[in-house]
Protein backbone atom coordinates (compact mmCIF):
# COMPACT_ATOMS: atom_id res chain seq x y z
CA UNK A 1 0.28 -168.37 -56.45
CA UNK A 2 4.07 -167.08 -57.37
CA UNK A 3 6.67 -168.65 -59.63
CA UNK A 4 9.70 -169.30 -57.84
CA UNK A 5 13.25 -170.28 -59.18
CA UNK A 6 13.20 -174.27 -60.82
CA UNK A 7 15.25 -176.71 -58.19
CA UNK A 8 16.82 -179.51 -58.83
CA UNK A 9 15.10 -181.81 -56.06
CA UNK A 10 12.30 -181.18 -53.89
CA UNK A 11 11.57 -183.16 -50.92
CA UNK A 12 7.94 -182.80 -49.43
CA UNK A 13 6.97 -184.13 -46.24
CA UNK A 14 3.86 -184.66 -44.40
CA UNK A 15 2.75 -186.58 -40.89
CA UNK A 16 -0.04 -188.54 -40.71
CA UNK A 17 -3.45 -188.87 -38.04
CA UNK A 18 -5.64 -189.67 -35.93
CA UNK A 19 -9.35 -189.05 -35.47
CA UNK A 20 -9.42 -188.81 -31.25
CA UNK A 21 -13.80 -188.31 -31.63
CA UNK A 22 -16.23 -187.63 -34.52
CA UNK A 23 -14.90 -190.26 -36.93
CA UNK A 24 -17.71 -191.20 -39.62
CA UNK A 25 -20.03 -188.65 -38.51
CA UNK A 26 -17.65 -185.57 -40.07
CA UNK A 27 -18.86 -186.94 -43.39
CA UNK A 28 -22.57 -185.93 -42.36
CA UNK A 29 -21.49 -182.46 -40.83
CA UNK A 30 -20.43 -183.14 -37.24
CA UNK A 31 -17.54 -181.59 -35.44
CA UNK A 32 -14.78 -184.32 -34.83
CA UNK A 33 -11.40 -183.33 -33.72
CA UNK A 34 -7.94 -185.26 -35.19
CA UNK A 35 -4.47 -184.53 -34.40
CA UNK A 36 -1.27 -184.95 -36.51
CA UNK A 37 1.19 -188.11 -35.68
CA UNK A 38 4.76 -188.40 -35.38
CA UNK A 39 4.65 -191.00 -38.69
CA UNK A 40 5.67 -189.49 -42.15
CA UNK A 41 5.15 -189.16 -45.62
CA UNK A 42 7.82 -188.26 -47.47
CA UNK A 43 7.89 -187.60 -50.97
CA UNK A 44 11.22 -186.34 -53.11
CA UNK A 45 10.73 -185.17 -56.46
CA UNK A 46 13.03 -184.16 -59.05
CA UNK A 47 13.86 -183.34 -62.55
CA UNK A 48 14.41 -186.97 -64.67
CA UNK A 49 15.07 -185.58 -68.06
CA UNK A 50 12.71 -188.12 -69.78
CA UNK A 51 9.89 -186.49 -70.68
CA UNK A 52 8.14 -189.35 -68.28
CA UNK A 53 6.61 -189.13 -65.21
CA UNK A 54 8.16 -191.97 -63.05
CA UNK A 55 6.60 -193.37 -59.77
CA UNK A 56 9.22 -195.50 -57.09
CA UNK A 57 7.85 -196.81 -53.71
CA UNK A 58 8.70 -199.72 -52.27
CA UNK A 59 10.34 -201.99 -54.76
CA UNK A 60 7.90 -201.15 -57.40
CA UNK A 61 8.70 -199.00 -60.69
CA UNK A 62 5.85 -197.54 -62.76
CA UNK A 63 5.73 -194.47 -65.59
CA UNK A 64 2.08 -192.64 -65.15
CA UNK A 65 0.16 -191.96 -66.67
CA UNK A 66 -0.30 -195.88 -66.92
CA UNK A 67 -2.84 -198.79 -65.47
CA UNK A 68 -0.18 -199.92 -63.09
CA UNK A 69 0.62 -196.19 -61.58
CA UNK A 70 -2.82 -195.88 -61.16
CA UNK A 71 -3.60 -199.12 -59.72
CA UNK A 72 -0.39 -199.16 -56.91
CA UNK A 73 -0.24 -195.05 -57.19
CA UNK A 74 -3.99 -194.37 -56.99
CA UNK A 75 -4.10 -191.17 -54.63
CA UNK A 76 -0.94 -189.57 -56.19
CA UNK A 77 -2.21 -190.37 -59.55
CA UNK A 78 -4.90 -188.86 -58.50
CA UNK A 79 -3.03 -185.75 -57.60
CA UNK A 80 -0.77 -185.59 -60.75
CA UNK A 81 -3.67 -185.43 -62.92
CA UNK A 82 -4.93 -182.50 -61.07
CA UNK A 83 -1.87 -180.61 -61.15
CA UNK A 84 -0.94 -181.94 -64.64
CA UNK A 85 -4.84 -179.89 -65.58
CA UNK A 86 -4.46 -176.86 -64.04
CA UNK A 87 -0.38 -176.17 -64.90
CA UNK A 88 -0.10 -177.73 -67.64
CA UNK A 89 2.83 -181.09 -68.04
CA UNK A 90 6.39 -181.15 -67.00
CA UNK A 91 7.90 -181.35 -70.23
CA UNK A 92 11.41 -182.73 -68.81
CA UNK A 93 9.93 -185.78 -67.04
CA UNK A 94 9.84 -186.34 -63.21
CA UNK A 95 10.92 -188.96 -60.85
CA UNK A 96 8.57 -189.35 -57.91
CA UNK A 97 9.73 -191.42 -54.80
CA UNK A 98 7.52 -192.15 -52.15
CA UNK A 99 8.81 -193.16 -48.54
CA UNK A 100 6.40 -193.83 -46.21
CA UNK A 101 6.34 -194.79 -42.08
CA UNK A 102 2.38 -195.32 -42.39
CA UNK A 103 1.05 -198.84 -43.20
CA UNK A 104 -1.67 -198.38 -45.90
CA UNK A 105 -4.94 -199.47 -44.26
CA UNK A 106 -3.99 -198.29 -40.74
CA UNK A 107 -6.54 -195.53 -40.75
CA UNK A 108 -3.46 -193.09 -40.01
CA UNK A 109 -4.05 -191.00 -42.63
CA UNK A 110 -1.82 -192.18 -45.15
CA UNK A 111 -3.26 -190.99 -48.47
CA UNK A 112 -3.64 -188.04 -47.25
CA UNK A 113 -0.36 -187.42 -46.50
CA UNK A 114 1.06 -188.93 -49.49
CA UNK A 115 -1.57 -186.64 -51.14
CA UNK A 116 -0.39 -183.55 -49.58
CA UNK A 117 3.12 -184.49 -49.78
CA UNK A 118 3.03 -184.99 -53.88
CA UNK A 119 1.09 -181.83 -54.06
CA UNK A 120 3.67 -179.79 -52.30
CA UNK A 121 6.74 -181.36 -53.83
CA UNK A 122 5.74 -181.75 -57.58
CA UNK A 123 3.84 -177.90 -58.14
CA UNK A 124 7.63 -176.84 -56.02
CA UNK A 125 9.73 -178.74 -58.83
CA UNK A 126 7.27 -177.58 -61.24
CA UNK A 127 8.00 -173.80 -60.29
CA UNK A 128 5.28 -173.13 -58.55
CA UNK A 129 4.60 -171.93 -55.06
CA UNK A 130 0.78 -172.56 -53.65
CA UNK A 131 -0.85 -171.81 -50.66
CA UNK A 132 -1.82 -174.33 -47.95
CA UNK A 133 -5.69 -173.69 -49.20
CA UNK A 134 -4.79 -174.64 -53.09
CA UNK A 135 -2.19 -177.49 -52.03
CA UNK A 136 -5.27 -178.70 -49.77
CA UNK A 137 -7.61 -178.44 -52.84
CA UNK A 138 -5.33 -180.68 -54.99
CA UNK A 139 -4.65 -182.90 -52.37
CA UNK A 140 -8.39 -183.61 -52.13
CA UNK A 141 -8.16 -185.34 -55.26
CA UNK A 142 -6.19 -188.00 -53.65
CA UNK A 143 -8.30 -188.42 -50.80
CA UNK A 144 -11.17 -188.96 -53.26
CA UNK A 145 -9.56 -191.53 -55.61
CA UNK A 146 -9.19 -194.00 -51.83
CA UNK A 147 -12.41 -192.76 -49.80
CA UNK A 148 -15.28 -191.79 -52.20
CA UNK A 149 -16.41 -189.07 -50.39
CA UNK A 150 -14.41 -187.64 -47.80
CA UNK A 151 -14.86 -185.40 -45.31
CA UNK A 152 -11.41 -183.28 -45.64
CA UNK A 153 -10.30 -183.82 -41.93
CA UNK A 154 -7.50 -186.10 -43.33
CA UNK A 155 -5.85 -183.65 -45.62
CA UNK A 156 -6.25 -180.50 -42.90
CA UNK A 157 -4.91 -182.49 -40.42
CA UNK A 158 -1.86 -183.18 -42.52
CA UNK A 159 -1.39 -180.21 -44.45
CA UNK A 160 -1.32 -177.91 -41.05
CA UNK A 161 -0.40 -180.28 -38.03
CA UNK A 162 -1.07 -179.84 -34.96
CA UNK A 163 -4.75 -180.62 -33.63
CA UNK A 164 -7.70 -179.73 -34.58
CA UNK A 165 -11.58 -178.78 -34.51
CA UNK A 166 -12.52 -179.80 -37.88
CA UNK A 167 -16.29 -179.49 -40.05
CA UNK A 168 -17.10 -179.51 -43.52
CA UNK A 169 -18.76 -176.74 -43.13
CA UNK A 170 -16.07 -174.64 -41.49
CA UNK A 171 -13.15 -176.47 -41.92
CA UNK A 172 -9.83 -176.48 -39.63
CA UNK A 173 -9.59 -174.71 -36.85
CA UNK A 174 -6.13 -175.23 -34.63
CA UNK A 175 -6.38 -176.53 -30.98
CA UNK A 176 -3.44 -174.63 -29.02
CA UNK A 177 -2.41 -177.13 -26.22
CA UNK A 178 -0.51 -175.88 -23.38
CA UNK A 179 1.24 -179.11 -23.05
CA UNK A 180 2.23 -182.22 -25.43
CA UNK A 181 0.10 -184.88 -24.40
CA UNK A 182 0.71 -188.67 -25.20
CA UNK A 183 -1.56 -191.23 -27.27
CA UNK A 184 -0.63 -194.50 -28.10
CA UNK A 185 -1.60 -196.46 -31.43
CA UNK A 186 -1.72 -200.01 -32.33
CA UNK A 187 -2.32 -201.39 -36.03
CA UNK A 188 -4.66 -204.19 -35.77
CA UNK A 189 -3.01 -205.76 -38.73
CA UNK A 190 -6.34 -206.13 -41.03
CA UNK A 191 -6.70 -203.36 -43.79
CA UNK A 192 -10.00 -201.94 -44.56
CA UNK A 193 -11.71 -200.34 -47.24
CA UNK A 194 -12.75 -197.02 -46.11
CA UNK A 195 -15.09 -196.07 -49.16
CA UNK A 196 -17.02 -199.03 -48.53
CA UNK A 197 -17.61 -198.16 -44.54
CA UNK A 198 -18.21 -194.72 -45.21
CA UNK A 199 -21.11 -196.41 -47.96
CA UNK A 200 -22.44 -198.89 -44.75
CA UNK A 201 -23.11 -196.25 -42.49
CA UNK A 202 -24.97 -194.06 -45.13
CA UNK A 203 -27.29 -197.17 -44.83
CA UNK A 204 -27.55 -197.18 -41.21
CA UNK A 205 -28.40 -193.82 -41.50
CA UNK A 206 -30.88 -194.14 -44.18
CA UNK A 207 -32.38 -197.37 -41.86
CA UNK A 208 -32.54 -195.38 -38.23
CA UNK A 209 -32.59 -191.66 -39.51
CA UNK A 210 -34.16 -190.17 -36.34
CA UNK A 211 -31.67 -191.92 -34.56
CA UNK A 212 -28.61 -191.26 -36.64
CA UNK A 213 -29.48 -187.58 -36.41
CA UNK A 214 -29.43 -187.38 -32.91
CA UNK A 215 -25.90 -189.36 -32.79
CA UNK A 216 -24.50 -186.55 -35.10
CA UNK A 217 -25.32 -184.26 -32.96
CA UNK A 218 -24.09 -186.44 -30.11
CA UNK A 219 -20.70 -186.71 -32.01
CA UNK A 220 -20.66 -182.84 -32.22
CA UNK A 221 -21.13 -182.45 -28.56
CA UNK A 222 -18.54 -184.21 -27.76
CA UNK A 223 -15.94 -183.67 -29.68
CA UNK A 224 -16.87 -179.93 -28.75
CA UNK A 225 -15.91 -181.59 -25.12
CA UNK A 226 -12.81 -183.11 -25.97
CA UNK A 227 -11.41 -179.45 -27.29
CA UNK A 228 -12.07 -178.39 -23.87
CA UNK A 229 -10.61 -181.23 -22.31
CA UNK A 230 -7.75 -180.93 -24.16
CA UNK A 231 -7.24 -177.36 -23.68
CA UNK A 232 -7.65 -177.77 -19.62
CA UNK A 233 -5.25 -180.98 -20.27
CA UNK A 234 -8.14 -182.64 -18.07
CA UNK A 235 -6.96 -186.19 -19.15
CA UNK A 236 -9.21 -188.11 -16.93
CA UNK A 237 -12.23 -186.70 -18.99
CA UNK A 238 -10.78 -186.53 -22.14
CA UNK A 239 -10.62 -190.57 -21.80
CA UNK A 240 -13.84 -190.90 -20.68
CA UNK A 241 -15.32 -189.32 -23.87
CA UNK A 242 -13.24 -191.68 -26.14
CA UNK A 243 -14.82 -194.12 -23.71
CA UNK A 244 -18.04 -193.23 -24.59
CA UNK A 245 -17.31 -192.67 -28.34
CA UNK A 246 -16.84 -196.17 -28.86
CA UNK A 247 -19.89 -197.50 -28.32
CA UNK A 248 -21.49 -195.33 -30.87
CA UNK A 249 -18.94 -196.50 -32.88
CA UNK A 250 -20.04 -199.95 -32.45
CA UNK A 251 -23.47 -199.67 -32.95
CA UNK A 252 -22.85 -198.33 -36.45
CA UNK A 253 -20.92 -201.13 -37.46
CA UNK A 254 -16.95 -200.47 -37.80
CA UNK A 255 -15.76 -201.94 -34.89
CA UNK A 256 -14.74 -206.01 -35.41
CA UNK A 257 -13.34 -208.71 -33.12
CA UNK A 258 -9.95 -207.94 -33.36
CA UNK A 259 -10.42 -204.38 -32.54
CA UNK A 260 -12.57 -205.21 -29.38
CA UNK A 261 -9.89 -207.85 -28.36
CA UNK A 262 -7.37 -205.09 -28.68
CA UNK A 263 -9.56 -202.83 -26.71
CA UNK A 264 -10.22 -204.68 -24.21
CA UNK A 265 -6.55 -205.51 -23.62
CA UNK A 266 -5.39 -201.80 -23.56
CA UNK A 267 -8.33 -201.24 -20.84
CA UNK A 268 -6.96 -204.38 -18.81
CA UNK A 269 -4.10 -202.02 -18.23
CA UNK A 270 -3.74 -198.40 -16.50
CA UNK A 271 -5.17 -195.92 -19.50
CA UNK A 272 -8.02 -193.13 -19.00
CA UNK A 273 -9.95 -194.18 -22.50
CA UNK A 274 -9.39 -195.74 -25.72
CA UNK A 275 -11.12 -196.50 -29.00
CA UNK A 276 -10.78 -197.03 -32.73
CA UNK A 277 -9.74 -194.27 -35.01
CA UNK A 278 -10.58 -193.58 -38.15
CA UNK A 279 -13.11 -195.70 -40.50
CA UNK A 280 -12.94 -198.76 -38.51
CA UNK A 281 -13.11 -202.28 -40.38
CA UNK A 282 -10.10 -202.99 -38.99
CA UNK A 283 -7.59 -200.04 -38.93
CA UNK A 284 -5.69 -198.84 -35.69
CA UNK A 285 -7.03 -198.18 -31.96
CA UNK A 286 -5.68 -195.47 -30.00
CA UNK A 287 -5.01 -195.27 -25.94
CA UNK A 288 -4.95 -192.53 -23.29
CA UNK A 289 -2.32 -194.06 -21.17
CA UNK A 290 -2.04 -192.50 -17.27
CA UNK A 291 1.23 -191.30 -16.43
CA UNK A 292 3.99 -193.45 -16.13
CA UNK A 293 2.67 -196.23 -17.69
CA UNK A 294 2.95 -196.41 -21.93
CA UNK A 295 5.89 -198.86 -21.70
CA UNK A 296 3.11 -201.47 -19.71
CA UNK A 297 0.71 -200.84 -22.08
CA UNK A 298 2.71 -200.83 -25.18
CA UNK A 299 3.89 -204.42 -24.07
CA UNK A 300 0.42 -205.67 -23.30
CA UNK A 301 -0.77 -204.65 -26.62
CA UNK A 302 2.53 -205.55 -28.98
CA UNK A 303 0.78 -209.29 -28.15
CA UNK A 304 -2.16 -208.46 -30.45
CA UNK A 305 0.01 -205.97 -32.82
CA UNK A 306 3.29 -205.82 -34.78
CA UNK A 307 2.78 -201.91 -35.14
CA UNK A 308 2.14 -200.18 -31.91
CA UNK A 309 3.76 -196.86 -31.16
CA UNK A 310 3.40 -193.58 -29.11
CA UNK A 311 3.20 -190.29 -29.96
CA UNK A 312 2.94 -186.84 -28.85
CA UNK A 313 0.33 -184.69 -30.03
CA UNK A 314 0.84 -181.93 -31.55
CA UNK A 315 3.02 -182.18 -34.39
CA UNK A 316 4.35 -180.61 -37.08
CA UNK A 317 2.57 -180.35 -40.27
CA UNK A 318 3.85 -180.21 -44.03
CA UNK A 319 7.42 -179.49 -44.88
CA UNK A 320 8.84 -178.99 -47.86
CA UNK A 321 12.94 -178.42 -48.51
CA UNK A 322 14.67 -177.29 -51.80
């Protein structure tokens, strides 16, 4: 960690994600492999003179520390304390605006990136310059206050970009694609709470252990596949295995009838796979369309979503500007 010179404004931004296999069974070790979206974060800090710490986002005003900041601010509350603990307070005051292209409860990753975002851009304003491992370690604190217990695939994916082979264990690892390859994502509409999924299937696993074990290893073997098929830009078997992903998916719980409807509408059409990502519980779906055909299957699904939208994978991780 260096000092660097004190700037007026510092603007932070950070993308946020989707989990293409391994969802839910990251948190009990498995490989699952995510890959950063063209949807931002973007948080812009600066100097306020105050002596307060002032959050904006959205039409809504609070100072933190306070019970409103942490109830409408909970993951970059979250992150202020942290930073606030281990640098000590900003004795002018900040003002903290968040802008964000991610609807909370999508399952796109959104705390995280908020969470990596106010990381980068308040330690900057602060003085401080941190490496992606102790930014990733504050932002963690973010991701805790919304999901309980989280994995960490949220934050990597956001803090670095790109795609990648992901495991508590051993962490990020970046997926080198020869070629950008396209995904489309619709919102269902209904938010979920992922600390509360995460706690349902601990009980499914606690119910059918023998069972649950083999799935995790399952869910490791195939995301193992999808690396492959993404490096070999094999397509046709890439959307197979988020074919098959689903169903394991369902039988642990998170899938719902709105998701399924929305499934089974995107498979109506030309696509090679598609399932939910992320916790489930509502939360987005995302589609492997075939060539040529995104605008058909965009349209088909815009009848069951307001928020549907294609991306390329990769994409670029944090930025930060002074």
């Amino acid at each position: 960690m260096t000092n660097t010179n004190e700037d007026a404004v510092v603007t932070a931004s950070s993308p946020g994600k989707i989990i293409i296999v391994g969802e839910h069974f990251v948190v009990h070790e498995a490989y699952a492999v995510a890959a950063a979206i063209n949807k931002r974060v973007t948080v812009i800090a600066s100097k306020n003179g105050t002596r307060k710490v002032r959050f904006v986002s959205q039409g809504r005003d609070y100072y933190f520390p306070g019970t409103l900041a942490r109830r409408f601010f909970p993951a970059p509350s979250s992150v202020m304390n942290e930073i606030f603990e281990r640098f000590g307070k900003c004795e002018e005051g900040m003002s903290i605006e968040i802008r964000s292209e991610i609807p909370r409860g999508s399952g796109l990753g959104s705390s995280a990136a908020v969470s990596v975002a106010t990381a980068a851009a308040v330690t900057r304003i602060m003085g401080k310059k941190l490496s992606l491992e102790e930014i990733s370690k504050i932002a963690m604190k973010g991701e805790a206050a919304i999901h309980g217990n989280p994995s960490g695939i949220d934050v990597e994916t956001s803090l670095r970009g790109g795609v990648v082979l992901f495991s508590k264990s051993s962490g990020a690892k970046p997926i080198a694609l020869e070629k950008g390859i396209e995904i489309i994502i619709a919102f269902s509409g209904k938010g979920r709470n992922t600390s509360a999924l995460i706690s349902s299937v601990a009980l499914i696993r606690k119910k059918y252990p023998n069972t649950f074990a083999h799935l995790v290893e399952s869910s490791s073997f195939l995301s193992l596949q999808a690396v492959d098929a993404l490096c070999r830009g094999d397509l046709p078997y890439l959307g197979a295995i988020m074919n098959i992903a689903q169903p394991i998916l369902d039988w642990i719980g998170v899938s719902n009838d709105k998701l399924d409807r929305m499934l089974e509408d995107a498979r109506s059409g030309r696509v090679f796979g598609a399932k939910i990502t992320g916790a489930g519980g509502g939360g987005s779906i995302i589609v492997l369309p075939r060539p040529g055909t995104s605008k058909e299957v965009i349209d088909r699904l815009e009848a069951e979503s307001k928020y549907v939208f294609s991306t390329l994978i990769p994409q670029e991780g944090l930025k930060v500007e002074q």
